[in-house]
Protein backbone atom coordinates (compact mmCIF):
# COMPACT_ATOMS: atom_id res chain seq x y z
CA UNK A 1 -35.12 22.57 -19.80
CA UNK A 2 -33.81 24.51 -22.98
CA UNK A 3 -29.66 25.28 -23.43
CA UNK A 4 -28.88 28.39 -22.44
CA UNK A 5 -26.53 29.56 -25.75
CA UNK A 6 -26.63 33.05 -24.14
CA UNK A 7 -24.70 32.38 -20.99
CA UNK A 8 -21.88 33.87 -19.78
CA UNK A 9 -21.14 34.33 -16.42
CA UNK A 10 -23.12 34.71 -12.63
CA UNK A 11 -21.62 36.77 -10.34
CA UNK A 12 -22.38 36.54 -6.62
CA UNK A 13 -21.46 38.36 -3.64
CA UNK A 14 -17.29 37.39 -4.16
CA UNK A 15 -17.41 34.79 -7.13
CA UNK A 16 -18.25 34.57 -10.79
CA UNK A 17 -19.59 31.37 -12.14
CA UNK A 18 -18.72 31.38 -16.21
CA UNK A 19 -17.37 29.58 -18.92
CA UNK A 20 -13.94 28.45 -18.43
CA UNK A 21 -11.52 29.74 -20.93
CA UNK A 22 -7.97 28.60 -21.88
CA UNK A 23 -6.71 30.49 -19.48
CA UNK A 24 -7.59 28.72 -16.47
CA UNK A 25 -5.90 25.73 -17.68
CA UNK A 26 -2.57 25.73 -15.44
CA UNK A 27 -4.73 26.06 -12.40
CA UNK A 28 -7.14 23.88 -13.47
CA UNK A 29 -4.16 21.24 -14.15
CA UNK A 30 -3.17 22.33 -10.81
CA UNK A 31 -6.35 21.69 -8.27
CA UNK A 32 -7.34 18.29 -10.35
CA UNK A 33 -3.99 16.97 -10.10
CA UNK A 34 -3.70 17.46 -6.05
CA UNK A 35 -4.47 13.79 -4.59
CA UNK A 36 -6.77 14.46 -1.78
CA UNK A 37 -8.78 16.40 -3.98
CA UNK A 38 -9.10 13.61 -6.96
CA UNK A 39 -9.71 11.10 -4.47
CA UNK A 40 -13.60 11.54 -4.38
CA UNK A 41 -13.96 12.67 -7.84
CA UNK A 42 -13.98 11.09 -11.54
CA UNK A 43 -10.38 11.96 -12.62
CA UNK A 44 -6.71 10.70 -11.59
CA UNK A 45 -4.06 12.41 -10.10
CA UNK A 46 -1.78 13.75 -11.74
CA UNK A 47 -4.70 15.14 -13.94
CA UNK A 48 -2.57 15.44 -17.77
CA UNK A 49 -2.36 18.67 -19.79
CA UNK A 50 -3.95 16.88 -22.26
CA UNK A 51 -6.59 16.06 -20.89
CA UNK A 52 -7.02 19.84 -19.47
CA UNK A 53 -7.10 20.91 -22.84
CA UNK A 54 -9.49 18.20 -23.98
CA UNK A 55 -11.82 19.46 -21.49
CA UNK A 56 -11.60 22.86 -22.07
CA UNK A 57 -12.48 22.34 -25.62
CA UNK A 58 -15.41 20.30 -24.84
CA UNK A 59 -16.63 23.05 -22.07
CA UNK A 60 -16.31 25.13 -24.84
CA UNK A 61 -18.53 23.66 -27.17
CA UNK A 62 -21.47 23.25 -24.51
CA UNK A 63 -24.04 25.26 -23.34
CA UNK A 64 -25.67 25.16 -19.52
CA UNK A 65 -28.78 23.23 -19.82
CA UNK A 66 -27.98 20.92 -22.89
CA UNK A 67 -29.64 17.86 -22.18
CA UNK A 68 -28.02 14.53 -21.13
CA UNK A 69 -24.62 16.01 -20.54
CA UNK A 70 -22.46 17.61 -17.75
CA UNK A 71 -21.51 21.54 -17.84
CA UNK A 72 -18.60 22.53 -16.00
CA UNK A 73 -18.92 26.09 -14.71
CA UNK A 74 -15.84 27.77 -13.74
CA UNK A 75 -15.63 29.78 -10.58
CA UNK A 76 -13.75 32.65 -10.21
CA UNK A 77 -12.87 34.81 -7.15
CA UNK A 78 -13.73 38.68 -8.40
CA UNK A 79 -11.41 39.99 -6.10
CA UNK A 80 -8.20 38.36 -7.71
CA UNK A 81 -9.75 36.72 -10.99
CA UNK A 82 -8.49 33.72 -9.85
CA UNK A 83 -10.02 30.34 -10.71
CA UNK A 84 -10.90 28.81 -7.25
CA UNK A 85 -12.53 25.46 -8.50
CA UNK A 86 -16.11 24.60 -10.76
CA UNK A 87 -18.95 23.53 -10.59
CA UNK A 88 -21.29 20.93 -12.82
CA UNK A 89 -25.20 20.81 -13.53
CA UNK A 90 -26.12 18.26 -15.66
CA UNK A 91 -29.98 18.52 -16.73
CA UNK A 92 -31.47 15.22 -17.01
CA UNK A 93 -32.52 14.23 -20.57
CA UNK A 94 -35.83 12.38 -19.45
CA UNK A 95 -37.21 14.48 -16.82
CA UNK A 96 -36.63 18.44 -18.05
CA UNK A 97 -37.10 19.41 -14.30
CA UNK A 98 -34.54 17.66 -12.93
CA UNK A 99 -30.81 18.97 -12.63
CA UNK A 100 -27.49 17.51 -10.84
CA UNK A 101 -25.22 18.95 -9.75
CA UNK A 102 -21.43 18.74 -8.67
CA UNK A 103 -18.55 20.99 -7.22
CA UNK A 104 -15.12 21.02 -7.00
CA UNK A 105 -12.98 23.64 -5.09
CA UNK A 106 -8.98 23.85 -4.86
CA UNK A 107 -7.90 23.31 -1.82
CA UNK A 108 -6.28 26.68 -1.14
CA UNK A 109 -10.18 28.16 -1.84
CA UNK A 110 -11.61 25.70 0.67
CA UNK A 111 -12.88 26.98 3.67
CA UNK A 112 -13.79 30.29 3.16
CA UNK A 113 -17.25 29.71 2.01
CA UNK A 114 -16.79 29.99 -1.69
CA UNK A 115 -18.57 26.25 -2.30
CA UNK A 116 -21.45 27.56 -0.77
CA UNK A 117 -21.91 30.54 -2.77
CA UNK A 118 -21.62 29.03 -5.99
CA UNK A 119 -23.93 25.90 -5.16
CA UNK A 120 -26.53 28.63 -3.70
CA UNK A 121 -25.98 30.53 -7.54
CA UNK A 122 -26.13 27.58 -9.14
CA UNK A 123 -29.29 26.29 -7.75
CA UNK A 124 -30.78 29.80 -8.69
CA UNK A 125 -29.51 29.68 -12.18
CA UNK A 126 -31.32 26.19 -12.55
CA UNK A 127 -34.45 27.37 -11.08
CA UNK A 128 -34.73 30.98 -12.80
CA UNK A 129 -33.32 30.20 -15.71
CA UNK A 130 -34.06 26.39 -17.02
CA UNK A 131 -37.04 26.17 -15.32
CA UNK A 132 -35.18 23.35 -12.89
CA UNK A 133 -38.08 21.97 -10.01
CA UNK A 134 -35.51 18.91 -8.46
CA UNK A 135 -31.80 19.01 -8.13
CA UNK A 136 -29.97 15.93 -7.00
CA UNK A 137 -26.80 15.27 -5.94
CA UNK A 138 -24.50 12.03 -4.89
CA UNK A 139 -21.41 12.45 -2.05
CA UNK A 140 -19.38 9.94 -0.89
CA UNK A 141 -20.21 9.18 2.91
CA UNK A 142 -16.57 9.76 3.23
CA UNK A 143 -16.54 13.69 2.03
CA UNK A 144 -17.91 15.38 4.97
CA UNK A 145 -17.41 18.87 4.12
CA UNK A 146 -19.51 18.68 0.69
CA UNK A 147 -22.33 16.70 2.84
CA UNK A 148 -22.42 19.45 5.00
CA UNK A 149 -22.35 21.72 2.29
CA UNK A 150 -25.49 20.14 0.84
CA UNK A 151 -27.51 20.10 4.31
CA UNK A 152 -26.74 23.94 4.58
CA UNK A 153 -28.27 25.24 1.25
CA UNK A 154 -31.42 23.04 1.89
CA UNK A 155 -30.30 19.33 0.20
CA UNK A 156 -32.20 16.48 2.25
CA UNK A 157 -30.95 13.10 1.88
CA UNK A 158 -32.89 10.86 -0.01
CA UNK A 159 -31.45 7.39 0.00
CA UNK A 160 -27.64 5.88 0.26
CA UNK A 161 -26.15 3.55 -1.41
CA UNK A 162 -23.40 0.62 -1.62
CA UNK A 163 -20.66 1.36 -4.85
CA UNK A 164 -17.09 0.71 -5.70
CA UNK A 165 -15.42 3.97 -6.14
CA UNK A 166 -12.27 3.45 -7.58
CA UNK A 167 -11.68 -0.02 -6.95
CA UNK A 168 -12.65 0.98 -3.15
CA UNK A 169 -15.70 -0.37 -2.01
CA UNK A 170 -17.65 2.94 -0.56
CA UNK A 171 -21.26 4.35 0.31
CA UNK A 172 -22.89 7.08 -1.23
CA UNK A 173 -25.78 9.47 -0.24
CA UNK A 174 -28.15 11.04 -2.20
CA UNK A 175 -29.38 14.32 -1.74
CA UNK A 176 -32.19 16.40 -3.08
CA UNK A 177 -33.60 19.41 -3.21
CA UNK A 178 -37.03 21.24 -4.87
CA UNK A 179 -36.18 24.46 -5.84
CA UNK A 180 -40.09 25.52 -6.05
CA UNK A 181 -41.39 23.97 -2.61
C-alpha cells in the first residue's frame, strides 16, 4: 500500500473525512477530554492542550497509507463545518493489504449515523485507493455501539481476546472485513 501525499479530504453524503488542521484543536481537546468517551480509547481524560497540539503536528506530517503508523482522519459535518470526531487507518507494514482501522465520535455527534458514514468512506478509501484487501479492527466487548457499528458495514468477528485495558482486566473482539470478496 503506497502513502497517499495527495490527500485531502472525502466527502460523503453529510461528512468530510480530511486532514485535521489547527483549527479543530479546541474541539478536539474537547471530545478526548469527556470521560466516557476516553474510557475505551488510548488517551486520558482530561486530554492536555499539549498534547492536542502534539498531535496535530504529527497528523500533519503524515500521509494516509504510510506504513507502520496510525493516520488520524478528521471528520467534519458539511453542514456546520464542525469537527464531529476522527477516524484512524493504520496500514500494516508487513502485509500491504491489510489496514486497521479506528473511530472516535464526540458524543454530541453520536447517534445520528455519522460513525457509519465515515467507517463506510473509509473502508472505500482503503480499498480504491491503497489497494487495501483486509481491514481489521479490535472493540472492547464493553463498547456496544462501535460493535454494532462494525456488524452493520459488513465486519465479522474473527476471534476475542483476554487484555488489561487500563489497569482493568477486559475482553476484546476482533473484527474483519475483505473489501474485495
Amino acid at each position: 500500500m503506497p502513502a497517499d501525499p495527495h490527500f485531502s479530504s472525502l466527502p460523503t453524503e453529510r461528512l468530510t473525512l480530511r486532514r485535521f488542521g489547527q483549527g479543530d484543536l479546541d474541539a478536539l481537546v474537547a471530545y478526548r477530554s469527556d470521560p466516557d468517551t476516553a474510557r475505551l480509547q488510548g488517551w486520558e481524560a482530561p486530554y492536555p492542550t499539549e498534547h492536542a497540539h502534539a498531535f496535530l503536528d504529527e497528523m500533519a506530517a503524515l500521509d494516509p497509507g504510510t506504513p507502520g503508523v496510525w493516520f488520524q482522519f478528521a471528520v467534519e459535518e458539511r453542514s456546520t463545518g464542525a469537527l464531529v470526531g476522527d477516524c484512524a487507518l493504520h496500514c500494516d507494514a508487513e502485509d500491504p493489504t491489510t489496514a486497521w482501522i479506528g473511530f472516535t465520535l464526540a458524543p454530541e455527534h453520536q447517534g445520528r449515523g455519522y460513525a457509519t458514514e465515515a467507517v463506510r468512506a473509509l473502508l472505500r478509501y482503503a480499498c480504491e485507493r491503497l489497494d487495501a484487501c483486509r481491514v481489521i479492527a479490535t472493540v472492547d466487548t464493553r463498547n456496544g455501539p462501535s460493535i454494532a457499528l462494525l456488524e452493520r458495514v459488513g465486519f465479522r468477528r474473527t476471534g476475542t481476546n483476554e487484555t488489561v485495558f487500563k489497569g482493568e482486566p477486559c475482553e476484546e473482539h476482533t473484527y474483519a472485513v475483505d473489501l474485495r470478496a
